[in-house]
Protein backbone atom coordinates (compact mmCIF):
# COMPACT_ATOMS: atom_id res chain seq x y z
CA UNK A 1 161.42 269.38 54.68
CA UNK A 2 160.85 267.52 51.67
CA UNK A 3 159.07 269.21 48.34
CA UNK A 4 156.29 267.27 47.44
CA UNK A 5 155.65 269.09 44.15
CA UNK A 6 158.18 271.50 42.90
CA UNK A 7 155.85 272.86 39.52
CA UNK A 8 153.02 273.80 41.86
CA UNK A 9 155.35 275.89 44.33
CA UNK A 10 156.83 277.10 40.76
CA UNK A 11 153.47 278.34 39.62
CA UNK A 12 152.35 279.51 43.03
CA UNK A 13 154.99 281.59 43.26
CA UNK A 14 154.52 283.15 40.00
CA UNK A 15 150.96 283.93 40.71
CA UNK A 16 151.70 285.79 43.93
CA UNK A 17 154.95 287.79 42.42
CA UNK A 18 151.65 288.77 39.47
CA UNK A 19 149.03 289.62 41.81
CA UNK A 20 151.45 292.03 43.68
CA UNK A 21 152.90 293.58 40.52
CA UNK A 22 156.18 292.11 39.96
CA UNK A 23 158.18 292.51 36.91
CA UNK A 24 160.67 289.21 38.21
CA UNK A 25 160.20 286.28 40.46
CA UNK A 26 162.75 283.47 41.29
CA UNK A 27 162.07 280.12 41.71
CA UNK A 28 163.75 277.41 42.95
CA UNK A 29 164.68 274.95 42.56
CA UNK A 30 164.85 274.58 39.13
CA UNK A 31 163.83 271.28 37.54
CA UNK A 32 163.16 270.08 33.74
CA UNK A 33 159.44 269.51 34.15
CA UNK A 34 159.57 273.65 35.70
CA UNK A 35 161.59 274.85 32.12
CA UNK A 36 159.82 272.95 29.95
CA UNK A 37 156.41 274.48 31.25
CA UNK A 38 157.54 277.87 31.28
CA UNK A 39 159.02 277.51 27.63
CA UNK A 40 155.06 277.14 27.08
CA UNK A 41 154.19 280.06 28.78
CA UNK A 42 156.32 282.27 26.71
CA UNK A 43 155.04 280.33 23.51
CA UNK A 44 151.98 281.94 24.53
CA UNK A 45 153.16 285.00 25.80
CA UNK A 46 152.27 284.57 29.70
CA UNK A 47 155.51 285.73 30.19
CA UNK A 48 159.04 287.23 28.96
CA UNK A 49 161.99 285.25 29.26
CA UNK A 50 163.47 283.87 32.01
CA UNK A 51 167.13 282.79 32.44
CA UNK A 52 167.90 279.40 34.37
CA UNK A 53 171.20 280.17 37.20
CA UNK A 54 172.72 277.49 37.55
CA UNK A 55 174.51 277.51 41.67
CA UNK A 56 175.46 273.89 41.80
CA UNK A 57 173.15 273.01 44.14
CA UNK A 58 169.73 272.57 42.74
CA UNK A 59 169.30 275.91 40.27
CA UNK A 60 167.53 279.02 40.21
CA UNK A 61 165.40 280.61 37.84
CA UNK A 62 164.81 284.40 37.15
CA UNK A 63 161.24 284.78 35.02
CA UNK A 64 160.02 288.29 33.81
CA UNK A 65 156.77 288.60 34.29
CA UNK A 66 154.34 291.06 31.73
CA UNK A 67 151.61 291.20 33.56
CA UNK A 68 149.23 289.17 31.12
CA UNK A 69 148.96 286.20 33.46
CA UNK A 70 145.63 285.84 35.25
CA UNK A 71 146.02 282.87 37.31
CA UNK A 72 148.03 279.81 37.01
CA UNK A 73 148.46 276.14 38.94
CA UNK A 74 148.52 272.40 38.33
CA UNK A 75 145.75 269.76 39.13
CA UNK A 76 146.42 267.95 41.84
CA UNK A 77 146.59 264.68 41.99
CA UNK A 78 147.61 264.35 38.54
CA UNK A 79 144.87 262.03 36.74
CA UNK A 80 145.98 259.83 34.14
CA UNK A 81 143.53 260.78 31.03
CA UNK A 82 142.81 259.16 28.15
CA UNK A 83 142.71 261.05 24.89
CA UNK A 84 139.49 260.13 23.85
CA UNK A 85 138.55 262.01 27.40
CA UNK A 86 140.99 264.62 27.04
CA UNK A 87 138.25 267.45 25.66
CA UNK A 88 135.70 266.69 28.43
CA UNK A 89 138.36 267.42 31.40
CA UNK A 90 139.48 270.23 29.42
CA UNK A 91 135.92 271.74 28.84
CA UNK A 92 135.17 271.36 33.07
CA UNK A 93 138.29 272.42 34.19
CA UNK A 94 138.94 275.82 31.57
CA UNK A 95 136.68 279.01 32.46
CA UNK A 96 135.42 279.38 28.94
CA UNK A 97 135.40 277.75 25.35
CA UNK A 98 138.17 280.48 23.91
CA UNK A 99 139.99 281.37 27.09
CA UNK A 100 142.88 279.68 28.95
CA UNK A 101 145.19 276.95 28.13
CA UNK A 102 145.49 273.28 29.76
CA UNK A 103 148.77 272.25 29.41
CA UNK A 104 149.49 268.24 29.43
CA UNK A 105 152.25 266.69 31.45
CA UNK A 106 153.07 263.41 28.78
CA UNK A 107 155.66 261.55 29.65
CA UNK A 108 157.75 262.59 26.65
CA UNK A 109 157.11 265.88 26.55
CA UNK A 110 155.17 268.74 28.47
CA UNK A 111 152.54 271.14 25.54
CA UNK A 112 149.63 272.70 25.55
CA UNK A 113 145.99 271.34 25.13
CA UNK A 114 145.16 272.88 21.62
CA UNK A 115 148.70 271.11 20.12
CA UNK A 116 148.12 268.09 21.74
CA UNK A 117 146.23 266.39 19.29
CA UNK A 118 148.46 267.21 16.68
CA UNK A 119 152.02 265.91 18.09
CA UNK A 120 149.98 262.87 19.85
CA UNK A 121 148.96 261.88 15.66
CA UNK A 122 153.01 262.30 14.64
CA UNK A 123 153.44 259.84 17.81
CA UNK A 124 151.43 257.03 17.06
């Protein structure tokens, strides 16, 4: 059967390995779109480190996990937003003003919400 989204079985995946107390998880398979989000994650200290295996087939990833993560997933289907709109979708979909991160899937690159505005002005 085909993966429809590999980055929301990624995340899912993580979450349940967190809720039960894991210290490691491995996903697969591993994609760019799945490092470059977790490289974000450890920016922000969500988790450790993780190390990408690579089996010839598709890959396999290995994350630590610290235990810092309260819940994580994607928004599905992905909506294209505008950045004028940007702050509204992130104030409805966040739990609070100071808490949580929205991270944006661009199509050159993959940050979080709070940089955005700042690599989207060297862009332009």
């Amino acid at each position: 059967m085909v993966r429809m989204n590999v980055l929301a079985d990624a995340l899912k995946s993580i979450n349940n390995a967190e809720k039960r107390g894991k210290r490691q998880v491995l996903i697969r398979p591993c994609s760019k779109v799945i490092v470059r989000f977790l490289t974000v994650m450890m920016k922000h200290g969500y988790i450790g480190e993780f190390e990408i295996i690579d089996d010839h087939r598709a890959g396999k990833i290995v994350v630590n996990l610290t235990g810092r993560l309260n819940k994580c997933g994607v928004i599905s289907p992905r909506f294209d937003v505008q950045l004028k709109d940007l702050e509204k979708w992130q104030n409805n979909l966040l739990p609070s003003r100071q808490f949580g991160w929205g991270v944006s899937n661009l199509s050159y690159q993959i940050n979080g919400s709070r940089s955005y505005y700042l690599s989207h002005a060297h862009c332009e």
